[in-house]
Protein backbone atom coordinates (compact mmCIF):
# COMPACT_ATOMS: atom_id res chain seq x y z
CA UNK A 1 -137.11 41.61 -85.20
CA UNK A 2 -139.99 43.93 -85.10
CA UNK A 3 -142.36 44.12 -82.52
CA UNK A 4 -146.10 45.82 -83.15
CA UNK A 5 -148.27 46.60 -80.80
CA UNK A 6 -151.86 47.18 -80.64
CA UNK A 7 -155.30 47.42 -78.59
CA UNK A 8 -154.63 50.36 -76.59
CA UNK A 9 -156.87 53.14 -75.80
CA UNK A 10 -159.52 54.63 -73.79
CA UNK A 11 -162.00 52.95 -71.25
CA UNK A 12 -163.95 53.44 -68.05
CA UNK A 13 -162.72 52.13 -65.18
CA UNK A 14 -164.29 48.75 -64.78
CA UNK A 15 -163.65 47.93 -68.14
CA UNK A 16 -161.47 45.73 -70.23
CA UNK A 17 -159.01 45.35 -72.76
CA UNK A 18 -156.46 43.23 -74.84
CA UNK A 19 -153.34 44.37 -75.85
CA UNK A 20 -151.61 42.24 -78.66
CA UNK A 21 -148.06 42.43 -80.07
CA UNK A 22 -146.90 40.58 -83.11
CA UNK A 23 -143.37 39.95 -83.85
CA UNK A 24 -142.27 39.37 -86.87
CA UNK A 25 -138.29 39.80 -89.19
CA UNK A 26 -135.84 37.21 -87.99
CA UNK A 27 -138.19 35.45 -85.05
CA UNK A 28 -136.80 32.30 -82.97
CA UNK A 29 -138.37 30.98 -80.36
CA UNK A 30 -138.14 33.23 -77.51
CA UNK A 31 -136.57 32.88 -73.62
CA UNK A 32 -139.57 35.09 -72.61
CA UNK A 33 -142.19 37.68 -73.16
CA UNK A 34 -143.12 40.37 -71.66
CA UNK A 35 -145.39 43.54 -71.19
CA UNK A 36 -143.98 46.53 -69.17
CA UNK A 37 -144.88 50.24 -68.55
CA UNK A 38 -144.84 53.55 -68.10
CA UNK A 39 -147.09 55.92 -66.13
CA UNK A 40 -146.88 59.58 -66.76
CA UNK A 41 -143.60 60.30 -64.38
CA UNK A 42 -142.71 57.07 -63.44
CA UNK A 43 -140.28 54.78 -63.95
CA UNK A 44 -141.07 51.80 -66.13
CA UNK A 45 -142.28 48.88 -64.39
CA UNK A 46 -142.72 45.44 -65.12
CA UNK A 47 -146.52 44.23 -65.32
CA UNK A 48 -146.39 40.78 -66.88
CA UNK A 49 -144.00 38.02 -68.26
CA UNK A 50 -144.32 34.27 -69.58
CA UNK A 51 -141.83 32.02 -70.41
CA UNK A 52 -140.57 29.64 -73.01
CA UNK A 53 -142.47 27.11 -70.68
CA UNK A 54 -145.59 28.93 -69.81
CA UNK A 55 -144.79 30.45 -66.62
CA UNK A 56 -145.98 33.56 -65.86
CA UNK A 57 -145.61 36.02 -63.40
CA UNK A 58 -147.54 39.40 -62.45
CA UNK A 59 -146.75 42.55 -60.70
CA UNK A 60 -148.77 42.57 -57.23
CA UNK A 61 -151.01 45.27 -58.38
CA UNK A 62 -152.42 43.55 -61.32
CA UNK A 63 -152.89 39.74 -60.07
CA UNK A 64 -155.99 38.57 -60.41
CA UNK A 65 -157.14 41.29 -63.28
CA UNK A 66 -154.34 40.94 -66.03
CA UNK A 67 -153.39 37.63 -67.87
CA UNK A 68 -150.46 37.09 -70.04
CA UNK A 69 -150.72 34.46 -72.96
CA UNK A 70 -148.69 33.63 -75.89
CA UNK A 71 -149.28 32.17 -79.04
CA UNK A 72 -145.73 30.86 -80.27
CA UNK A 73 -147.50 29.96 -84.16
CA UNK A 74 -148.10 33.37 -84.48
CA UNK A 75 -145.49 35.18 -82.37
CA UNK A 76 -147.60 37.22 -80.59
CA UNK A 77 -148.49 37.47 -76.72
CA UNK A 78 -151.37 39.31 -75.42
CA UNK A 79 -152.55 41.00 -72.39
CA UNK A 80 -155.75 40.94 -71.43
CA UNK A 81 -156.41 43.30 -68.95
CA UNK A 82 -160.21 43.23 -66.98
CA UNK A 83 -161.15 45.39 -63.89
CA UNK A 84 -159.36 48.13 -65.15
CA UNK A 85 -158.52 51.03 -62.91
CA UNK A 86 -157.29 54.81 -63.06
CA UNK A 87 -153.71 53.77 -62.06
CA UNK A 88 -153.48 51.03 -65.10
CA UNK A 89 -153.18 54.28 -67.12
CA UNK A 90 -150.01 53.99 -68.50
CA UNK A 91 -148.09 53.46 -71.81
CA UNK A 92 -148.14 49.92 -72.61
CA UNK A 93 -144.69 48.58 -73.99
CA UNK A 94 -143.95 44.53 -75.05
CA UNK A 95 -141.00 42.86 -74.76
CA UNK A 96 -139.00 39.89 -76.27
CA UNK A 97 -135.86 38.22 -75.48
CA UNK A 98 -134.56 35.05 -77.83
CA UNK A 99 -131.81 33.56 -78.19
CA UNK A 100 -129.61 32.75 -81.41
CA UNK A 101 -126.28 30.93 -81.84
CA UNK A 102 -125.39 32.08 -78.08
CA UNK A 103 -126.40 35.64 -78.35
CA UNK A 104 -129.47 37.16 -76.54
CA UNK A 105 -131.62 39.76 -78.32
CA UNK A 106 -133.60 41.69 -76.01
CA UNK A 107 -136.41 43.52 -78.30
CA UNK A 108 -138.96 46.05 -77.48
CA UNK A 109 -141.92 47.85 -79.12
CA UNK A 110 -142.91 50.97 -79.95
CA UNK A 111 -145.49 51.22 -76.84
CA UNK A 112 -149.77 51.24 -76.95
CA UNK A 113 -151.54 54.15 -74.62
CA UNK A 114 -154.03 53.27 -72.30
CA UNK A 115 -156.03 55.59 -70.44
CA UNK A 116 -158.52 54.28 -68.07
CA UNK A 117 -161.09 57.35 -66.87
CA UNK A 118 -162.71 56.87 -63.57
């Protein structure tokens, strides 16, 4: 499974953006998605997740600006991301865990920049 993602890049604080990442190879339906990442030296964190069944759940600092969706027909969840602030600056990476014939596949991509200038 490959995972692409897109929609980073620059924008004033204030400001919005989607990030999307398409899977695509040898795609079941997954356990979860996911969007984490990584500030400039700091650990990566996670921002964002849904489930199989539509839950989601956000990191504290982005509830309320950030929603997670997925759209299982075309294997892709986004992240739309509003209000954006200095400290959302960060590499953006997505994440995908499925299942197949008892094994779990955890899959990640290659990571979108986004740079939010105040």
């Amino acid at each position: 499974v490959q995972l692409q993602a897109s929609g980073g890049g620059l924008v004033q604080a204030g400001g919005s953006l989607r990030l999307s990442c398409a899977a695509s190879g040898r795609v079941f339906s997954p356990i979860s998605m996911a969007w984490y990442r990584q500030a400039p030296g700091k650990q990566r964190e996670l921002v964002a997740v849904i489930s199989s069944g539509g839950s989601t759940n956000y990191a504290d600092s982005v509830k309320g600006r950030f929603t997670i969706s997925g759209d299982n027909a075309k294997n892709t969840v986004y992240l739309q991301m509003n209000s954006l602030k200095s400290e959302d600056t960060a590499v953006y990476y997505c994440n995908r865990i499925q299942r197949v014939a008892g094994t779990t596949y955890d899959y990640w991509g290659q990571g979108t920049l986004v740079t939010v200038s105040s």
